[in-house]
Protein backbone atom coordinates (compact mmCIF):
# COMPACT_ATOMS: atom_id res chain seq x y z
CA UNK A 1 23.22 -13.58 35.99
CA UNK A 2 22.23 -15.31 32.82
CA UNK A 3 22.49 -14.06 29.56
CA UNK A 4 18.98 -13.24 29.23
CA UNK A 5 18.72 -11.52 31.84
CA UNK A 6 22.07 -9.60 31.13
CA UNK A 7 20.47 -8.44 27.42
CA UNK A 8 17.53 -7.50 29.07
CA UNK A 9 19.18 -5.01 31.89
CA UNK A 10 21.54 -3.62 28.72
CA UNK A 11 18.50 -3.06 26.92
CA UNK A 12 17.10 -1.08 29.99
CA UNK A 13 20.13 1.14 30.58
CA UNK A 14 20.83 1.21 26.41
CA UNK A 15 16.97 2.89 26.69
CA UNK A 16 17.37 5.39 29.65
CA UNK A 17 20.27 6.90 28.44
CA UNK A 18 18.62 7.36 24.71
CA UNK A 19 15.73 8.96 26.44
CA UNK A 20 18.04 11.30 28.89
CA UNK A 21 20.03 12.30 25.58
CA UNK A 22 16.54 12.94 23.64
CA UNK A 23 14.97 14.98 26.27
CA UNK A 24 17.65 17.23 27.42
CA UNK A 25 19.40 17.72 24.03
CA UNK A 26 18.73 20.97 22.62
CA UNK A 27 16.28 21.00 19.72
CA UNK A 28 16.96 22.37 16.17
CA UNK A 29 14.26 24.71 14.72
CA UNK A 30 12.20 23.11 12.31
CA UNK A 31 12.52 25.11 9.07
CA UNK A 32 10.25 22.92 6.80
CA UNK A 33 7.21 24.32 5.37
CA UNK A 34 4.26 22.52 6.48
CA UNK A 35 1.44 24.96 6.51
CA UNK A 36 -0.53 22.41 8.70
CA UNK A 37 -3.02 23.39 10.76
CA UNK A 38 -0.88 21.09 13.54
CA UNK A 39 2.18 22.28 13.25
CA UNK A 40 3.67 24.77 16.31
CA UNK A 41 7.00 24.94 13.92
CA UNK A 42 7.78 28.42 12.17
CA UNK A 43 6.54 27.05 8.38
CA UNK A 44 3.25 25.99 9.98
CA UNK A 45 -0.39 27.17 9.94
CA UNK A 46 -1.30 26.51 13.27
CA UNK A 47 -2.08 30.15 14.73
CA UNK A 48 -3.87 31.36 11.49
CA UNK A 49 -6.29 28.32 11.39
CA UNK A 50 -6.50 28.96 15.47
CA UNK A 51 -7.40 32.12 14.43
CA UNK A 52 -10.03 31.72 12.02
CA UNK A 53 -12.97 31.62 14.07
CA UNK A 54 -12.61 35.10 14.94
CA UNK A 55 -12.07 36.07 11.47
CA UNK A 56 -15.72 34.31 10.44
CA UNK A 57 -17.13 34.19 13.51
CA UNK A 58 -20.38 32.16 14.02
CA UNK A 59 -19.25 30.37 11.07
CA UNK A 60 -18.71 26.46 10.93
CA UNK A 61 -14.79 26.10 10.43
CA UNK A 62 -14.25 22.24 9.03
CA UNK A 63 -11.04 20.55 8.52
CA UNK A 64 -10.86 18.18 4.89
CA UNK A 65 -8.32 15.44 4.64
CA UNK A 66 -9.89 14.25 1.40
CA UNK A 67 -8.60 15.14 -2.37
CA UNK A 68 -10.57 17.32 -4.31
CA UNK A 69 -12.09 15.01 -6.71
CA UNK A 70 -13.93 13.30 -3.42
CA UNK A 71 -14.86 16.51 -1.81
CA UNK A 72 -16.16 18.39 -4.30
CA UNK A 73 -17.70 15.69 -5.89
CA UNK A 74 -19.82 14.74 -2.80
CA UNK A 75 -23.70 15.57 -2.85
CA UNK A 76 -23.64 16.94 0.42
CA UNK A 77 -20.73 19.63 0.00
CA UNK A 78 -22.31 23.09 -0.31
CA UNK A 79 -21.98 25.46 -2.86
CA UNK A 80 -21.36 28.48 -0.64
CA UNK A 81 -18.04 27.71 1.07
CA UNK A 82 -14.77 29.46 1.97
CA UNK A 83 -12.34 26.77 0.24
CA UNK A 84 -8.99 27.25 1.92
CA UNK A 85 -5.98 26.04 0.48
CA UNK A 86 -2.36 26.81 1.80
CA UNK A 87 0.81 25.05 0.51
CA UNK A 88 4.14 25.60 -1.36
CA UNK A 89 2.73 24.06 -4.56
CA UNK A 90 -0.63 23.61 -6.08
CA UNK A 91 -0.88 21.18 -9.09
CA UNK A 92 -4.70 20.10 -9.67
CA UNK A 93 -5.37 17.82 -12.80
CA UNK A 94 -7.54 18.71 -15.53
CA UNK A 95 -10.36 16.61 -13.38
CA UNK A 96 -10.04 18.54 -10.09
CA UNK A 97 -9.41 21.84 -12.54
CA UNK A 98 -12.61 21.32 -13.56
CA UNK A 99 -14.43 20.79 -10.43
CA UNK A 100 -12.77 23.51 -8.76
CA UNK A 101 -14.23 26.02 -11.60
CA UNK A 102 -17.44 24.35 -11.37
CA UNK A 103 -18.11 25.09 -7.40
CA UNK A 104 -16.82 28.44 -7.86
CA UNK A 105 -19.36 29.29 -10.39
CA UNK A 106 -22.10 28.06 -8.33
CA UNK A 107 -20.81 30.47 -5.42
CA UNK A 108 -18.10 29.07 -3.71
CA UNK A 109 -14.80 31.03 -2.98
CA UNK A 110 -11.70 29.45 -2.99
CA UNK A 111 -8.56 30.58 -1.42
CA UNK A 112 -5.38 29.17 -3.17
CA UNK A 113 -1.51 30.45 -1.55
CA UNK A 114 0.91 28.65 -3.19
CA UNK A 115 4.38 29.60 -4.34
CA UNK A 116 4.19 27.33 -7.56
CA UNK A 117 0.96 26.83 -9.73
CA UNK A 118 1.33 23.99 -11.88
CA UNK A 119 -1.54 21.25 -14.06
CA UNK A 120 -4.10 22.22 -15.47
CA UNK A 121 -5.36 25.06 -13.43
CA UNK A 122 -2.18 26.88 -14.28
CA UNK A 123 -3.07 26.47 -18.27
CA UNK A 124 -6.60 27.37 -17.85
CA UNK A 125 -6.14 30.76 -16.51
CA UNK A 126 -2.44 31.37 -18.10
CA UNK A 127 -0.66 31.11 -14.90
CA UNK A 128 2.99 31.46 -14.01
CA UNK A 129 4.96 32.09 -10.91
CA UNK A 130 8.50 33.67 -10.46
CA UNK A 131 10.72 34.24 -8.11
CA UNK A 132 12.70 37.43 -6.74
CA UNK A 133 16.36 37.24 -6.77
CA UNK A 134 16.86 40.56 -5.75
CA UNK A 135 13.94 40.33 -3.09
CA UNK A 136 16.16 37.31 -1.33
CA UNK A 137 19.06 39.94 -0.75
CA UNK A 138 16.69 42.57 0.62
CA UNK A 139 15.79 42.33 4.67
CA UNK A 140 11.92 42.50 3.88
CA UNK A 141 8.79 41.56 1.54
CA UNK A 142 5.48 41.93 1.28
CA UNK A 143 2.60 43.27 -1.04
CA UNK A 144 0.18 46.37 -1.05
CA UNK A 145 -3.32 46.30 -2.39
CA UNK A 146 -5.89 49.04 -2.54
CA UNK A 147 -7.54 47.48 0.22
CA UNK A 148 -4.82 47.49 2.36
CA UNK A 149 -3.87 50.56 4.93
CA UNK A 150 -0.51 51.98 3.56
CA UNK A 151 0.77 50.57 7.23
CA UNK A 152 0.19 47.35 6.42
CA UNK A 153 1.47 47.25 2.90
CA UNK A 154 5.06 46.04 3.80
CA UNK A 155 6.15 43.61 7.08
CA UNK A 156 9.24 42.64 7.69
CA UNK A 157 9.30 38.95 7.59
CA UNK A 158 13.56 38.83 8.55
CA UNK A 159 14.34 35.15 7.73
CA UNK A 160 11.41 34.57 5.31
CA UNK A 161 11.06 36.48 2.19
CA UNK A 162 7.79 36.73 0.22
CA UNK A 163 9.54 37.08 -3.16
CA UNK A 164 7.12 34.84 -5.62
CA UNK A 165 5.26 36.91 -7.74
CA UNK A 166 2.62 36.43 -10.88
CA UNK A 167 4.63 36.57 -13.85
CA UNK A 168 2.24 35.54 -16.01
CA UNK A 169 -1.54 35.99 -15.71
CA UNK A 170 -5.10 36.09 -17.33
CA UNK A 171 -5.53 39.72 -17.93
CA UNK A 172 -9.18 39.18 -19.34
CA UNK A 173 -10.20 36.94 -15.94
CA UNK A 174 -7.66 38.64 -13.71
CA UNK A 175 -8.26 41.28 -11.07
CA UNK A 176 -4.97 42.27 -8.87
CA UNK A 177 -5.69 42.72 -5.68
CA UNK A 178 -2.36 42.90 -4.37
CA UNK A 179 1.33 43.62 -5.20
CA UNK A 180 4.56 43.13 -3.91
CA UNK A 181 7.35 46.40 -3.22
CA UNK A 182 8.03 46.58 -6.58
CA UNK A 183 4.39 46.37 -8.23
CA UNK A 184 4.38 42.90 -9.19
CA UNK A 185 0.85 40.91 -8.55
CA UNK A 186 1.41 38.67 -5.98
CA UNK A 187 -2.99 38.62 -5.19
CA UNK A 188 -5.35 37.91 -8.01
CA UNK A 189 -8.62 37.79 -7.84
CA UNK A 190 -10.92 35.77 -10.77
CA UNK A 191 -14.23 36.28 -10.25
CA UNK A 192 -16.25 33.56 -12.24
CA UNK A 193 -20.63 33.13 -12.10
CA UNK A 194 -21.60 33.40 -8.15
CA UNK A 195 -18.30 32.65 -6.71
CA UNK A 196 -14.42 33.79 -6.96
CA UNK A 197 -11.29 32.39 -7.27
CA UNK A 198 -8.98 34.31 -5.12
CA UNK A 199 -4.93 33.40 -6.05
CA UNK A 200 -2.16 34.60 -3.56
CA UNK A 201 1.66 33.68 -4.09
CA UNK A 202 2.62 34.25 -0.85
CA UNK A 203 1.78 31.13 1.48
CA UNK A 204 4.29 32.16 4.22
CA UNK A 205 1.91 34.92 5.12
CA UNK A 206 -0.13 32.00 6.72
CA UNK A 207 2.59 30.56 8.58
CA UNK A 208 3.26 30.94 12.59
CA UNK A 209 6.72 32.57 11.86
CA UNK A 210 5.00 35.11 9.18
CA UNK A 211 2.07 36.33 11.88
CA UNK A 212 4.62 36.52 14.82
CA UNK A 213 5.80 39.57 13.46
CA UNK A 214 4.12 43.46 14.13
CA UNK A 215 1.28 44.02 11.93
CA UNK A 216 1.63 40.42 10.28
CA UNK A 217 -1.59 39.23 11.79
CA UNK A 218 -3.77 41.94 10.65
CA UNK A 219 -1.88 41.91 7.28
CA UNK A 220 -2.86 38.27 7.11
CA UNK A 221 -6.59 39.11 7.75
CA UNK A 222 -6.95 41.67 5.55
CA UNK A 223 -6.59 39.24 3.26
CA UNK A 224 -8.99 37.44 4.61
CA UNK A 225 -11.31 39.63 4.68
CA UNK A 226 -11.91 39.62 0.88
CA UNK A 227 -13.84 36.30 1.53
CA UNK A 228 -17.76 36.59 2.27
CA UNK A 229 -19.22 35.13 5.78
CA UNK A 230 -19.82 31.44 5.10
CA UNK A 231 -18.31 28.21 6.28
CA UNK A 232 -14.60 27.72 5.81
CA UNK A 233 -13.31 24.37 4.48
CA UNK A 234 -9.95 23.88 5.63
CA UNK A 235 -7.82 21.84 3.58
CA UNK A 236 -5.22 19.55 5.23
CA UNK A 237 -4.84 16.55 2.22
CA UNK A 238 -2.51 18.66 0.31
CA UNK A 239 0.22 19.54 2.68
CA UNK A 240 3.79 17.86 2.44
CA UNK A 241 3.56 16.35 -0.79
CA UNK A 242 -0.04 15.02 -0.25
CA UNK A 243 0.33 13.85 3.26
CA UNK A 244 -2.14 15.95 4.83
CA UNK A 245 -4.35 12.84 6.49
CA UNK A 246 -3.20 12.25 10.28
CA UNK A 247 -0.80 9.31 10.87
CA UNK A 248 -0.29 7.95 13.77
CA UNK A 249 3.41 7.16 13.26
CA UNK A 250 4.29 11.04 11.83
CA UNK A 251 2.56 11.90 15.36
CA UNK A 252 4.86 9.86 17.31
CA UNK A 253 7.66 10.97 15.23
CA UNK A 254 6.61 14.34 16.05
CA UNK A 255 7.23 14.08 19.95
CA UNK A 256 10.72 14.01 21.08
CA UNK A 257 9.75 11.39 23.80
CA UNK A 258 7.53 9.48 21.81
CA UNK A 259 10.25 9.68 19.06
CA UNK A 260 13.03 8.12 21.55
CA UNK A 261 10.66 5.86 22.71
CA UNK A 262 9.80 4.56 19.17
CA UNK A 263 13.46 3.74 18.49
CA UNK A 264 14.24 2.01 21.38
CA UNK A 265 11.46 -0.20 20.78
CA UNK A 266 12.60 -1.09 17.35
CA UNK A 267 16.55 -1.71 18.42
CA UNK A 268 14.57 -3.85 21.52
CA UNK A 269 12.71 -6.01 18.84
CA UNK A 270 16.22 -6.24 16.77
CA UNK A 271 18.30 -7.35 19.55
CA UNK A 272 15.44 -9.98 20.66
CA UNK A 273 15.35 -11.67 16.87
CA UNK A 274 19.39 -11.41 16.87
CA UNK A 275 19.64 -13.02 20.28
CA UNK A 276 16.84 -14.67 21.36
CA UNK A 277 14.83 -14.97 18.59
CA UNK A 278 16.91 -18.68 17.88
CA UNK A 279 14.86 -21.78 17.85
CA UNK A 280 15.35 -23.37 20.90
CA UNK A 281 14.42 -27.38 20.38
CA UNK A 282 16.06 -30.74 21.51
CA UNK A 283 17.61 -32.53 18.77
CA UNK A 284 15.10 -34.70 16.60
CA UNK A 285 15.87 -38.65 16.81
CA UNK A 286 16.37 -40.07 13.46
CA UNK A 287 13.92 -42.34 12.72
CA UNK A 288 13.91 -45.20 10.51
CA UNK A 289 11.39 -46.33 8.30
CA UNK A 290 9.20 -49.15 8.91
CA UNK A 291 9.99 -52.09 6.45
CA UNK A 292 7.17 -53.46 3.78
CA UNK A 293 6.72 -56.76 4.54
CA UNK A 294 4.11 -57.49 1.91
CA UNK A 295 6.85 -58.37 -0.93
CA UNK A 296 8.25 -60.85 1.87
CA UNK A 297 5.01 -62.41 2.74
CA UNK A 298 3.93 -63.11 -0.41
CA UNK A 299 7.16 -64.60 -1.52
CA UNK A 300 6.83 -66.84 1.82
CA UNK A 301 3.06 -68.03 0.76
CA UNK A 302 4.14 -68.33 -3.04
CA UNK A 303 6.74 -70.74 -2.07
CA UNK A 304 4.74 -72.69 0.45
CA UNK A 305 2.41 -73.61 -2.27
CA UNK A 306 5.28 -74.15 -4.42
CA UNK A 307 6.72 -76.94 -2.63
CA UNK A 308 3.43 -78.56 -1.78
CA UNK A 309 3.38 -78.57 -5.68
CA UNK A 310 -0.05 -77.03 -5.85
CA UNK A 311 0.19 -74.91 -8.97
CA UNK A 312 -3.60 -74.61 -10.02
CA UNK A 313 -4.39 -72.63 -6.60
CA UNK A 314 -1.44 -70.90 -7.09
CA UNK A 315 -2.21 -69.82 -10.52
CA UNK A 316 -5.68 -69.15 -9.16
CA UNK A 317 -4.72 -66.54 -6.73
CA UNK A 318 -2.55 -64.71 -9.46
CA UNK A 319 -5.29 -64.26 -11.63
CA UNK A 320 -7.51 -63.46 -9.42
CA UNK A 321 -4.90 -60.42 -8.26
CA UNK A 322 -4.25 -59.84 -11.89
CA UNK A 323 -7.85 -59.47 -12.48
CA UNK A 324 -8.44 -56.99 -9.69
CA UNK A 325 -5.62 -54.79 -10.64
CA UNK A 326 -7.07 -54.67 -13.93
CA UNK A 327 -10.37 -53.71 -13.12
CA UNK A 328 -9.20 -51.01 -10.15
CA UNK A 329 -6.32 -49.36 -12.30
CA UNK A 330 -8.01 -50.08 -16.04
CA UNK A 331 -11.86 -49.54 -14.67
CA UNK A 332 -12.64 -52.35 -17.13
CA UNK A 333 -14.90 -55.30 -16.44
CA UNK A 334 -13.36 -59.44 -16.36
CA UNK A 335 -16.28 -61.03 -16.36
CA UNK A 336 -15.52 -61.59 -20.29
CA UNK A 337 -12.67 -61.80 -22.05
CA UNK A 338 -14.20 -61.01 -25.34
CA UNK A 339 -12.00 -59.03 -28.41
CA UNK A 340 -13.43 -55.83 -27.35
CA UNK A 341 -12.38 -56.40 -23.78
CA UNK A 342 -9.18 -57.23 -24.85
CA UNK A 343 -8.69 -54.47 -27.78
CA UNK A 344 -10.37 -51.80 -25.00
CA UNK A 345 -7.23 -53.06 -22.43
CA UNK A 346 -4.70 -52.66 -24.71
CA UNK A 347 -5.66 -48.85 -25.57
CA UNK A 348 -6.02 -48.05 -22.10
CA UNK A 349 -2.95 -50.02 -21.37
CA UNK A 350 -0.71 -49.58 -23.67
CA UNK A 351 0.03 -53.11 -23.81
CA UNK A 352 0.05 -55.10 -27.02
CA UNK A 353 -3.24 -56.75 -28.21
CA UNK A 354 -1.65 -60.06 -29.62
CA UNK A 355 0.15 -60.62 -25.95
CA UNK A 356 -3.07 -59.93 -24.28
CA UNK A 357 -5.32 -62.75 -26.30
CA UNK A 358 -2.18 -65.25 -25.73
CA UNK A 359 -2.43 -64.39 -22.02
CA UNK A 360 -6.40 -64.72 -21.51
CA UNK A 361 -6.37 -67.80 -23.71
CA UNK A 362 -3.80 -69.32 -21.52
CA UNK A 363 -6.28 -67.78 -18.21
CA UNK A 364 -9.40 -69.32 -19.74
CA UNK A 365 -7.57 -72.90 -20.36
CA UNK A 366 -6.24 -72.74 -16.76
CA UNK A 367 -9.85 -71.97 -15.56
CA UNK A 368 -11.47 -74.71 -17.57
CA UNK A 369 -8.97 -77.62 -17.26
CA UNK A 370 -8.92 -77.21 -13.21
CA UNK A 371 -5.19 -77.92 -13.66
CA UNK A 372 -2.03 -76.22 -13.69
CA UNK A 373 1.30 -77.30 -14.25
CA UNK A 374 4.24 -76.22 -13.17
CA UNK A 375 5.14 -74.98 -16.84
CA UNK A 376 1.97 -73.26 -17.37
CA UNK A 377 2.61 -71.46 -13.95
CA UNK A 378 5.72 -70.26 -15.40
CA UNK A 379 4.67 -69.22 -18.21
CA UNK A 380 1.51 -67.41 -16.56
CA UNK A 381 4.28 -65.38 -14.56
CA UNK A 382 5.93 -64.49 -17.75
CA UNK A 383 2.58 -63.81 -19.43
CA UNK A 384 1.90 -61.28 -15.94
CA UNK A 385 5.32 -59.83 -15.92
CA UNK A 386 5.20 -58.64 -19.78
CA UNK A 387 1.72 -56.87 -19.19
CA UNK A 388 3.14 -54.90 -16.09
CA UNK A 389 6.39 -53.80 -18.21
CA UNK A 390 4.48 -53.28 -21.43
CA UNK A 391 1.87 -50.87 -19.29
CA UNK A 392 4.15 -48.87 -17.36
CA UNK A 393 3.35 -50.12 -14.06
């Protein structure tokens, strides 16, 4: 068996026994608090929101997964809505303060639970929340209002404790509609133009684990019931520290199978870029660069016409080169070698204007004598050579 093959059978068995592990390994309880509207687990909302319908029936239950600033700032968002909001915390800016206020005046209700109230709703209406130390040592919680049956007025919630309270509130705006065992507000109602603002500390009222108890349902709908009979706005952006839009990856994290799945996956992509993921390539001949043979043929024709002693069509074909390079590199005409043809060269050249007028003096004799000799071709190189170092190139 080759190797490949042997990595890929490892990977195979590596994966079944991951997924027997996952799927027959006993699960914890999940004890976060989620208050999602998909979430089975204890600190989630998915009975209550399951539940809604019946508590406003024939009314149009919708589920938001956009911020506040977008929803309430959209046109086509009505003014007579049930805004729900369940979470641990509830922090609005001064922005989405505002908004909120706004849509409440025109006749909305809005339904905040939240443990902590922070921003700038919180300063606006003089809001505080505390906690019961003594209430976490006690084996229940709950609140009465006056529009509560005395039977409902205290459930035992066992694990969970409803001990947040309003320690601080707007007594001027404030109407408490509900206390806790030992008379502290823990439901406030504000009511502001056509609308109210209805305030409740106790979120885990909401959650699966909370309405599994006796009574607990009813207790939760009772609270409910304060709101009018119009659509209900579910909100679902600001759960988990403002992660309330669906993901596909939290889903798949979600599943157990899925979950096991996902990992062996990843460990399979790993082990392919550890192990196979090598370039695989013969190695690369070296190659070696073709020669210039220009520099060798010109030497070869230079010296042919050198021993045949013909300097002047020698000399010829080196000005004539010389000439092109100076028009292609200098973009300057040679048609003329007047001063200002010779002072423009030497600016763009850098090369000095006295050795330029010897050299095209000693060009224009060449040119007009038809004759060359074998000093003057010398000294022509020379002339050529000291241009090229005096220009940089």
């Amino acid at each position: 068996m080759s190797s490949q093959r042997k990595t890929v059978a490892g990977l195979i068995l590596f994966g079944l026994i991951f997924l027997v592990i996952q799927t027959t390994a006993p699960r914890e309880t999940d004890w976060l608090p989620s208050y999602s509207r998909n979430d089975k687990i204890p600190l989630g909302s998915y009975l209550i929101f399951d539940f809604l319908g019946d508590f406003f029936p024939g009314q149009q239950v919708e589920t938001i997964r956009r911020p506040l600033y977008e929803t309430l700032n959209d046109p086509a968002t009505p003014d007579s809505i049930n805004y729900l909001i369940i979470n641990s915390a509830f922090g609005p800016d001064r922005f989405e303060t505002d908004l909120i206020l706004a849509k409440v005046r025109l006749g909305a209700h809005f339904f905040v639970a939240a443990n902590n109230y922070s921003g700038a709703l919180a300063d606006s209406l003089n809001l505080k929340t505390a906690i019961s130390y003594q209430s976490l040592l006690a084996p229940g919680g709950g609140f009465t209002s006056p529009a509560l049956p005395e039977s409902l007025s205290a459930p035992e919630w066992g694990k969970i404790h409803l001990s947040y309270y309003f320690s601080r509130i707007d007594t001027q705006e404030a109407v408490v509609a509900g206390k806790d065992l030992d008379g502290r507000p823990v439901f406030v109602k504000m009511a502001m133009g056509d609308g109210v603002l209805w305030l409740s500390s106790q979120p885990n009222a909401f959650t699966n684990f909370g309405m599994l108890h006796p009574g607990s349902t009813q207790y939760a709908a009772t609270m409910l019931s304060f709101l009018p009979l119009q659509p209900v706005w579910w909100d679902e952006y600001y759960k988990r520290g403002f992660q309330g839009r669906t993901q596909i990856l939290r889903y798949i994290l979600g599943q157990p199978a899925l979950r096991a799945a996902w990992y062996v996956l990843l460990l399979g992509a790993f082990l392919f870029v550890i192990f196979e993921g090598r370039r695989r390539q013969k190695a690369i001949p070296v190659i070696e660069p073709l020669q210039n043979e220009t520099v060798g043929f010109v030497r070869t024709v230079s010296e042919l016409y050198y021993q045949k002693s013909d300097h002047y069509n020698l000399s010829l074909k080196m000005i004539n080169h010389f000439l092109e390079y100076l028009r292609g590199h200098f973009r300057v005409p040679t048609d003329s070698f007047s001063p200002a043809f010779v002072e423009k060269l030497s600016q763009r050249s850098g090369a000095d204007a006295g050795q330029l007028r010897a050299l095209f003096g000693l060009i224009s004799r060449l040119r007009e004598s038809g004759r060359c000799s074998e000093s003057q071709l010398w000294e022509l190189n020379q002339q050529i050579g000291k241009f090229y170092q005096q220009s940089g190139t």
